[in-house]
C-alpha atoms as a PDB file:
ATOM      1  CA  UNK A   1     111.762  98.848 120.399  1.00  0.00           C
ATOM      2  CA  UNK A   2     108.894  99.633 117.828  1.00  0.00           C
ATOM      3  CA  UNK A   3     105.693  97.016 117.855  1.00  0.00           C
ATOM      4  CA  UNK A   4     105.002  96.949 114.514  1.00  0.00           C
ATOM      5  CA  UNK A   5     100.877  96.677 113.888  1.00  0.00           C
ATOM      6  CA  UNK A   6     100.204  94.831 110.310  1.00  0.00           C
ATOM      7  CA  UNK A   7      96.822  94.414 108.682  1.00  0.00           C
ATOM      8  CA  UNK A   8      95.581  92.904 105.653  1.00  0.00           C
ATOM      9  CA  UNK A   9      92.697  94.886 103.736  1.00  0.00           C
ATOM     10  CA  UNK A  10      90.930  92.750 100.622  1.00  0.00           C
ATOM     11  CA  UNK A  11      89.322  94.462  98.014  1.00  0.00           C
ATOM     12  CA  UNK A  12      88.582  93.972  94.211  1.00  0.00           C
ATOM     13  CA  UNK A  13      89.598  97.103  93.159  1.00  0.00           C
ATOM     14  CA  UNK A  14      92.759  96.529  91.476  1.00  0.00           C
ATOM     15  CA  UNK A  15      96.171  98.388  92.301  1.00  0.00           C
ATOM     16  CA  UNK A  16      95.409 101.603  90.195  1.00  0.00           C
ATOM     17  CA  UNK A  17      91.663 102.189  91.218  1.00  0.00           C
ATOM     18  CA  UNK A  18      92.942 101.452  95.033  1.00  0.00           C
ATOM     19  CA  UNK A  19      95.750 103.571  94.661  1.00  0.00           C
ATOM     20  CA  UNK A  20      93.678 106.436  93.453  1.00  0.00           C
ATOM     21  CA  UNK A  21      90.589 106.330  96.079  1.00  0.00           C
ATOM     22  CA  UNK A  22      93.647 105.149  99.168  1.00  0.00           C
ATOM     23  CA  UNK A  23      95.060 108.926  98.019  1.00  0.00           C
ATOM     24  CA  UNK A  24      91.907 110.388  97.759  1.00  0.00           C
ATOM     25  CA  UNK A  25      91.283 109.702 101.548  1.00  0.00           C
ATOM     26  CA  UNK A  26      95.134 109.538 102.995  1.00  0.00           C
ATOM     27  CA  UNK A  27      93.525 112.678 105.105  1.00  0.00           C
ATOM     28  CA  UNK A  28      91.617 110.157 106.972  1.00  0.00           C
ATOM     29  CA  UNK A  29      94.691 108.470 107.967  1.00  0.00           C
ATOM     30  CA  UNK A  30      95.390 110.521 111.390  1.00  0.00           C
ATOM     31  CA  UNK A  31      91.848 109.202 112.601  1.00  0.00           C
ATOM     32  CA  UNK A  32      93.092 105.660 113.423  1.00  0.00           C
ATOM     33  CA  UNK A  33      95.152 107.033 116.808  1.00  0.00           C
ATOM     34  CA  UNK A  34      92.919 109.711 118.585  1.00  0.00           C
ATOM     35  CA  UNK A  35      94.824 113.526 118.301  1.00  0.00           C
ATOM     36  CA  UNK A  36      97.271 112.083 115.733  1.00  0.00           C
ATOM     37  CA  UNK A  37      97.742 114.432 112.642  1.00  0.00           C
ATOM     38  CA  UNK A  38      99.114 113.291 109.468  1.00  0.00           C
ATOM     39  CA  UNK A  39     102.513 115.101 109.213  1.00  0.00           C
ATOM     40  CA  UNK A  40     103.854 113.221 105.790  1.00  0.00           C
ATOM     41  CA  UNK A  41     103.011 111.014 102.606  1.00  0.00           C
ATOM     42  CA  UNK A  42     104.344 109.981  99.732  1.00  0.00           C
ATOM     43  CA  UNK A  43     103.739 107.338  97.322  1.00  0.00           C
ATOM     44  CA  UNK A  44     106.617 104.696  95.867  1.00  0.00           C
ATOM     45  CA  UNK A  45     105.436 102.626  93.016  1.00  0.00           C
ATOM     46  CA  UNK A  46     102.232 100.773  94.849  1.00  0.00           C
ATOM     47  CA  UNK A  47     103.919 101.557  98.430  1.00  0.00           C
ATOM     48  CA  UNK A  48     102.229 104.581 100.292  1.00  0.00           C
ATOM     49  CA  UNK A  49     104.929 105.966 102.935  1.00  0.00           C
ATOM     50  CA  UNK A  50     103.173 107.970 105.489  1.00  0.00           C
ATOM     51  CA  UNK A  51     104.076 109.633 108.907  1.00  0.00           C
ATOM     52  CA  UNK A  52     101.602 110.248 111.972  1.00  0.00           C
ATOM     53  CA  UNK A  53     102.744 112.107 114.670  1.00  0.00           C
ATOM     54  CA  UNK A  54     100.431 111.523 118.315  1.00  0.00           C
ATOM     55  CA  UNK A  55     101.475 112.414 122.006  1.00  0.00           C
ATOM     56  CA  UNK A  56     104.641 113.988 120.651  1.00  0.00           C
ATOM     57  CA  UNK A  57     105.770 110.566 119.144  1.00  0.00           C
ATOM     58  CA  UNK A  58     105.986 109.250 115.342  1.00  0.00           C
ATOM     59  CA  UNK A  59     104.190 106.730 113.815  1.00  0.00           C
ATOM     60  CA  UNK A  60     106.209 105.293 110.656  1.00  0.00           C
ATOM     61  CA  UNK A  61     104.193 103.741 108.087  1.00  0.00           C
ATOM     62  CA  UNK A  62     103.583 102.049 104.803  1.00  0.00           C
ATOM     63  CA  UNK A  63     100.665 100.421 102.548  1.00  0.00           C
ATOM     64  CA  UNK A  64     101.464  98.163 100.021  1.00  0.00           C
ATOM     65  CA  UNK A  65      98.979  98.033  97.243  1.00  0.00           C
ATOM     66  CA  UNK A  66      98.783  94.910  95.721  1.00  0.00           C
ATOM     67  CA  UNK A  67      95.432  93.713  93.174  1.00  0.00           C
ATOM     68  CA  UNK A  68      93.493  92.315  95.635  1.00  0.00           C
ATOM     69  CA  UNK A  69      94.881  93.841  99.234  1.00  0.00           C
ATOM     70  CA  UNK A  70      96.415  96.668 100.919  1.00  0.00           C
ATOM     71  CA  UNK A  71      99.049  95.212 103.259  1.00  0.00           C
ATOM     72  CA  UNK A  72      99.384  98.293 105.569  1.00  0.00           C
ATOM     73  CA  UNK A  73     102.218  97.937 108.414  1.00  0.00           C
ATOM     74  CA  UNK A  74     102.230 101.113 111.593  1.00  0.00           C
ATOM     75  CA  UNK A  75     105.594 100.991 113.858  1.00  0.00           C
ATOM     76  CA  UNK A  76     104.110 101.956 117.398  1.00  0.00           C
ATOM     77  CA  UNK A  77     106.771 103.539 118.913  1.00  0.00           C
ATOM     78  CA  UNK A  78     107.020 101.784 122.674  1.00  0.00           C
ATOM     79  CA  UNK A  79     104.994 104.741 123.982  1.00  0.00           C
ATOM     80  CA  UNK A  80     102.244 104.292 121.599  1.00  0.00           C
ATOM     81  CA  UNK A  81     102.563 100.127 121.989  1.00  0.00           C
ATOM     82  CA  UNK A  82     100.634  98.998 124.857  1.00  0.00           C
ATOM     83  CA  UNK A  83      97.699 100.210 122.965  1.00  0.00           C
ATOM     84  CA  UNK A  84      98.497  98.293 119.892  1.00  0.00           C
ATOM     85  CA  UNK A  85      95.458  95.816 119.562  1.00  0.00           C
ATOM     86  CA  UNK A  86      93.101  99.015 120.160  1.00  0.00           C
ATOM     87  CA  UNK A  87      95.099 100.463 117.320  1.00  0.00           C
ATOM     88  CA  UNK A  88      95.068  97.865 115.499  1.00  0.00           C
ATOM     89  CA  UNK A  89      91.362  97.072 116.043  1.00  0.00           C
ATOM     90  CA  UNK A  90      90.527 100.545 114.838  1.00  0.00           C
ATOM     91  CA  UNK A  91      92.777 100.499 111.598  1.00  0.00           C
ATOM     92  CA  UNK A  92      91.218  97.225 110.765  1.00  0.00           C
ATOM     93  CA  UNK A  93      87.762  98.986 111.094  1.00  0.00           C
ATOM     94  CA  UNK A  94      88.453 102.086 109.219  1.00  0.00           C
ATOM     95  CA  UNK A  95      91.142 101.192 106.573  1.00  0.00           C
ATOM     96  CA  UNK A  96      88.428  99.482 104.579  1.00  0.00           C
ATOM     97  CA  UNK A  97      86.691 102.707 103.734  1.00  0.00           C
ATOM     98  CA  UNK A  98      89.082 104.415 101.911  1.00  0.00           C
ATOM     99  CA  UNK A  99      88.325 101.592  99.521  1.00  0.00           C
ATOM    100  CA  UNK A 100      84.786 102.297  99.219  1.00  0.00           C
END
């Protein structure tokens, strides 16, 4: 079973100016999980579907861009889940700057 890891980023940004800088740094995406590459991304409306691929397992994921947070939810496939909090941890740390 997946653990899902879910973290709420503020900002004051707005949907369209998060939107814009969130895609101008989805590259920076694969650095949350050490050796993970980004493999897929596409945007829906505010919703930002992306796919990271580490240790030969995938990482489905999505950020929801709302006006004043990025609601951003990783499945950890049960490989991947014991180190959740570190994963979690790190996303919470490095999210953020996309938005800067």
């Amino acid at each position: 079973m997946n653990e899902p890891v879910t973290v709420n980023i503020p900002h004051k940004l707005g949907v369209e100016e998060a939107k814009s800088r969130i895609g101008s740094g989805v590259h920076t995406l694969s650095d949350i999980i050490p050796g993970a590459s980004l493999t897929d991304h596409r945007w829906e409306g505010d919703h930002l579907h992306f796919t990271l691929e580490a240790v030969g397992q995938r990482i489905i994921s999505d950020m929801h861009v709302r006006e004043d947070e990025v609601y951003a939810v990783l499945e950890l496939p049960p490989m991947l889940a014991m180190f959740a909090n570190k994963i979690k941890a790190k996303l919470q740390k490095e999210a953020p700057k996309m938005l800067e």
